[in-house]
C-alpha atoms as a PDB file:
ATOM      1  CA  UNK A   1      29.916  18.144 -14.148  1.00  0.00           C
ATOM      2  CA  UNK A   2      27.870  21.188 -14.227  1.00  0.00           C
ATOM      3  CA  UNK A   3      25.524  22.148 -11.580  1.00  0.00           C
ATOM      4  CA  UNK A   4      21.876  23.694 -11.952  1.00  0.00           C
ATOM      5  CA  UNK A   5      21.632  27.132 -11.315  1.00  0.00           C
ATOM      6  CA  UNK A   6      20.103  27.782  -7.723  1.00  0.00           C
ATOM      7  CA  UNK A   7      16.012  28.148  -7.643  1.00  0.00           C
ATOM      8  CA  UNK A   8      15.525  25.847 -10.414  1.00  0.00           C
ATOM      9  CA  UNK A   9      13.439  22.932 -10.233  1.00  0.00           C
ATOM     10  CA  UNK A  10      16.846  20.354 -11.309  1.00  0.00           C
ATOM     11  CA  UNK A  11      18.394  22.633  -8.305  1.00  0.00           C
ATOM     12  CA  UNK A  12      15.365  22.568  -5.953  1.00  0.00           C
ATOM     13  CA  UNK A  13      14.616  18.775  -6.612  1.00  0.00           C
ATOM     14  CA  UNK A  14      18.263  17.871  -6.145  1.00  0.00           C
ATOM     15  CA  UNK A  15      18.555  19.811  -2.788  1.00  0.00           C
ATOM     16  CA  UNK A  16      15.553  18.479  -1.350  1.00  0.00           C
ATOM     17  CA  UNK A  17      16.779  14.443  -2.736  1.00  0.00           C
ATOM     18  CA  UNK A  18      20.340  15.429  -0.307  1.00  0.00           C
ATOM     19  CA  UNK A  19      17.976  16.408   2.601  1.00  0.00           C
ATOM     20  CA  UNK A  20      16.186  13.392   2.379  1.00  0.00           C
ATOM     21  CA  UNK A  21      19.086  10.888   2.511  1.00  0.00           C
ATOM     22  CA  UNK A  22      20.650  12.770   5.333  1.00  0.00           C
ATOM     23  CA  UNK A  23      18.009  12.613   6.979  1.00  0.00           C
ATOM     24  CA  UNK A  24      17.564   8.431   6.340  1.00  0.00           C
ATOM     25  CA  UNK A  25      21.288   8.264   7.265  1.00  0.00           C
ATOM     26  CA  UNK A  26      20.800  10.342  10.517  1.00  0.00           C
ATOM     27  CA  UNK A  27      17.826   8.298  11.588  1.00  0.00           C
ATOM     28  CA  UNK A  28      17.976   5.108  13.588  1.00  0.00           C
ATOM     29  CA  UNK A  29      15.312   2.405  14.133  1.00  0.00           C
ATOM     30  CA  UNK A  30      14.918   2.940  17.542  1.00  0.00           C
ATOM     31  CA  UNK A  31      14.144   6.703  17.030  1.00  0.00           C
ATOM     32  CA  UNK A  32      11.213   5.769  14.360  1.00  0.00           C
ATOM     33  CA  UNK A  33       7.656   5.714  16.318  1.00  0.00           C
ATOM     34  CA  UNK A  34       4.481   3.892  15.220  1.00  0.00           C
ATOM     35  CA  UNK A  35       1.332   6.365  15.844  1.00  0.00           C
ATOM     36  CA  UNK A  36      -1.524   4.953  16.877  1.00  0.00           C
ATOM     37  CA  UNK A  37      -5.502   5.995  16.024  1.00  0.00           C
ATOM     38  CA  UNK A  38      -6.272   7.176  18.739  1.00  0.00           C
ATOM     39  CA  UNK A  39      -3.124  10.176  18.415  1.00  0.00           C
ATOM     40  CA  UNK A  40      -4.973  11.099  15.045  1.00  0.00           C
ATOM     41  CA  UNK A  41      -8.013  13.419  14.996  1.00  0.00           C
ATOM     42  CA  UNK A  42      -9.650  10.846  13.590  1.00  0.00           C
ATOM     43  CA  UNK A  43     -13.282  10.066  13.459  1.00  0.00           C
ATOM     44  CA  UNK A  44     -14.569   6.478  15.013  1.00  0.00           C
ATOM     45  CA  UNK A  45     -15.373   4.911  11.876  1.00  0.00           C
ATOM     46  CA  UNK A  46     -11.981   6.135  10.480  1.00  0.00           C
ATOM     47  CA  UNK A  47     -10.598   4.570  13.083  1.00  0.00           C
ATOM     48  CA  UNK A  48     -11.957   1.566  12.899  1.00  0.00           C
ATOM     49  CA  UNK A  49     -11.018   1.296   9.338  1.00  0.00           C
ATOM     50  CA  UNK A  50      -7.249   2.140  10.044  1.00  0.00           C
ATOM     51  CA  UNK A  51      -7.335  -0.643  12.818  1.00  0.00           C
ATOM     52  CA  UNK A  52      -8.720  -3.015  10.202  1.00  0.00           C
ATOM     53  CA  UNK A  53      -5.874  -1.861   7.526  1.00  0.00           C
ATOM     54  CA  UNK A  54      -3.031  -2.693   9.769  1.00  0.00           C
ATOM     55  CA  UNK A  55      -4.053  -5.846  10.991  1.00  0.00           C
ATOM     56  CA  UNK A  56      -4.797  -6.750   7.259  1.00  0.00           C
ATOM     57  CA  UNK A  57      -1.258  -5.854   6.583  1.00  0.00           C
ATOM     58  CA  UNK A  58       0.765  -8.321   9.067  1.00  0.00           C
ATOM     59  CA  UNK A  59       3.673  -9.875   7.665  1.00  0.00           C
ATOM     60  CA  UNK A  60       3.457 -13.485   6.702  1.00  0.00           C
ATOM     61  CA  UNK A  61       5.659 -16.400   7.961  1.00  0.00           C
ATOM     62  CA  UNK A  62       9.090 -15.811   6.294  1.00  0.00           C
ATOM     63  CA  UNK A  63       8.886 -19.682   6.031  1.00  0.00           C
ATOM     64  CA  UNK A  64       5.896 -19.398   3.640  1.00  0.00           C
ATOM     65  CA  UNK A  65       7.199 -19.894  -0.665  1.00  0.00           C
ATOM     66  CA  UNK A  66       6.587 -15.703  -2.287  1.00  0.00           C
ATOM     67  CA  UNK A  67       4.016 -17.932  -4.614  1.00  0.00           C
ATOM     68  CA  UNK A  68       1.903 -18.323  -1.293  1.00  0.00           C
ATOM     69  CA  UNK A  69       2.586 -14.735  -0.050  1.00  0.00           C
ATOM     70  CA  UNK A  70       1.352 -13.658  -3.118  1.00  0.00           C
ATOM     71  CA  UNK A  71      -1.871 -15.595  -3.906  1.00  0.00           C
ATOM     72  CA  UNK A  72      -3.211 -14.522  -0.154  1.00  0.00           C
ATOM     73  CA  UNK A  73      -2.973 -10.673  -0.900  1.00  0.00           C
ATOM     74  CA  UNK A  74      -4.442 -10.990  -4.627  1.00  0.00           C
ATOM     75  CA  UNK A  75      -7.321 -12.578  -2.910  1.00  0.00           C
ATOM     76  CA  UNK A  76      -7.653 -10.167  -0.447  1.00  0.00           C
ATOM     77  CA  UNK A  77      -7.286  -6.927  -2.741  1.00  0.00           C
ATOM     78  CA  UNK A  78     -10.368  -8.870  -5.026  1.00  0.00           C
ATOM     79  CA  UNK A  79     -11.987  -9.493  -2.079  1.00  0.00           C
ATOM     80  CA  UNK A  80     -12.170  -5.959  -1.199  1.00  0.00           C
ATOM     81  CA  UNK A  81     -12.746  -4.130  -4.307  1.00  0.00           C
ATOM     82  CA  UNK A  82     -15.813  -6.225  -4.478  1.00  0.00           C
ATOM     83  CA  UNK A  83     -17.220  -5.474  -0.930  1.00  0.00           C
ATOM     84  CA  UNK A  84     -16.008  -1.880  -1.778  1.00  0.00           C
ATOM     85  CA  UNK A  85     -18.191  -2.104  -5.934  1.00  0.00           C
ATOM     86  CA  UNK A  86     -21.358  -4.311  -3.674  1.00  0.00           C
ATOM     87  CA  UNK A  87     -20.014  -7.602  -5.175  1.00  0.00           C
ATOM     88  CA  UNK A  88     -20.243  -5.578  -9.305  1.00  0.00           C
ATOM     89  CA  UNK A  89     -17.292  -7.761 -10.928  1.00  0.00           C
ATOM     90  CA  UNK A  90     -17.030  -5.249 -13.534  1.00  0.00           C
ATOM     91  CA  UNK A  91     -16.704  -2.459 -11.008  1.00  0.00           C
ATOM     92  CA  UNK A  92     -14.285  -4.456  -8.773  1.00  0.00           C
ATOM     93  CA  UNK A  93     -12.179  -5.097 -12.050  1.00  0.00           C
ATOM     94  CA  UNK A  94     -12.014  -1.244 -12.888  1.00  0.00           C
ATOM     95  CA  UNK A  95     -10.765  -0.244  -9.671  1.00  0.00           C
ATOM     96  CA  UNK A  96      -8.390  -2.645  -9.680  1.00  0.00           C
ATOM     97  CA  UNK A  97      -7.455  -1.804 -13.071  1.00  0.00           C
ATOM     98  CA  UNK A  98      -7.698  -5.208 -14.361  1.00  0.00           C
ATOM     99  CA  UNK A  99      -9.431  -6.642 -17.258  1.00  0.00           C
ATOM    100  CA  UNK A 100     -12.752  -8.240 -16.396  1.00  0.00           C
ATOM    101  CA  UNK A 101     -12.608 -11.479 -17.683  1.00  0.00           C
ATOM    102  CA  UNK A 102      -8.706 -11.737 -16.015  1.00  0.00           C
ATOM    103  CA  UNK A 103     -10.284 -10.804 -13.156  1.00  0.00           C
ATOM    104  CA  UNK A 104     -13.133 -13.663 -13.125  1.00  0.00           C
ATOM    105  CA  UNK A 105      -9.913 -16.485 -14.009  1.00  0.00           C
ATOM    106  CA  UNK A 106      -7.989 -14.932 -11.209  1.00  0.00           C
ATOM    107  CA  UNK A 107     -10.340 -15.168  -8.746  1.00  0.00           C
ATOM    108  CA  UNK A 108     -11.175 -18.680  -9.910  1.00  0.00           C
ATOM    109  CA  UNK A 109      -7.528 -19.789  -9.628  1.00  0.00           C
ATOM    110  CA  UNK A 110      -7.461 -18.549  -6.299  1.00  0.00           C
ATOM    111  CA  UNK A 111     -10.673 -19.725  -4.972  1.00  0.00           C
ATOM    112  CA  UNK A 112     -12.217 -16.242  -4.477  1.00  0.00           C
ATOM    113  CA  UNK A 113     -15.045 -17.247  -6.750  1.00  0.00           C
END
């Protein structure tokens, strides 16, 4: 196997890869913190909005079928591109890079419309 010359980017990328692993095999759970908003030179309304992210983003019962799991966070993600587009479907569907009439039968099917 031949190596990349040093100070390429095939070089760089793969030294920087190594360092990254070692340092995932060097770290433990315990030694992993969770930051919270207040830490961050944030302002308020920031805040706020990073308090409202990770509460969105609890885990769901394990017990609950991926089917389930699934539907709940489509519906959320269509419920906020439309707050996010002032209710425009069209808008909401670009941003979520969907088509807009897939879009209008999704959210139908999941009782977001």
């Amino acid at each position: 196997m031949n190596a990349a010359p040093l100070g390429t980017p095939v070089a760089t990328s793969s030294l920087w890869c190594a360092a990254i692993k070692a340092l995932g095999h060097g770290a433990r759970r315990d030694d992993i913190i969770t930051l919270k908003p207040g830490w961050l030179d944030l302002p308020h309304g920031q805040i706020l909005a990073v308090l409202e992210t990770s509460a969105e983003q609890e885990e769901s019962p394990v017990d609950e079928p991926l089917r389930v799991q699934v539907a709940a966070i489509q519906r959320r993600a269509i419920r906020r591109a439309l707050a996010a587009c002032g209710g425009n479907w069209a808008s909401a569907a670009r941003r979520l890079a969907v088509d807009p009439s897939n879009l209008h039968k999704l959210a139908s099917r999941l009782g977001v419309k």
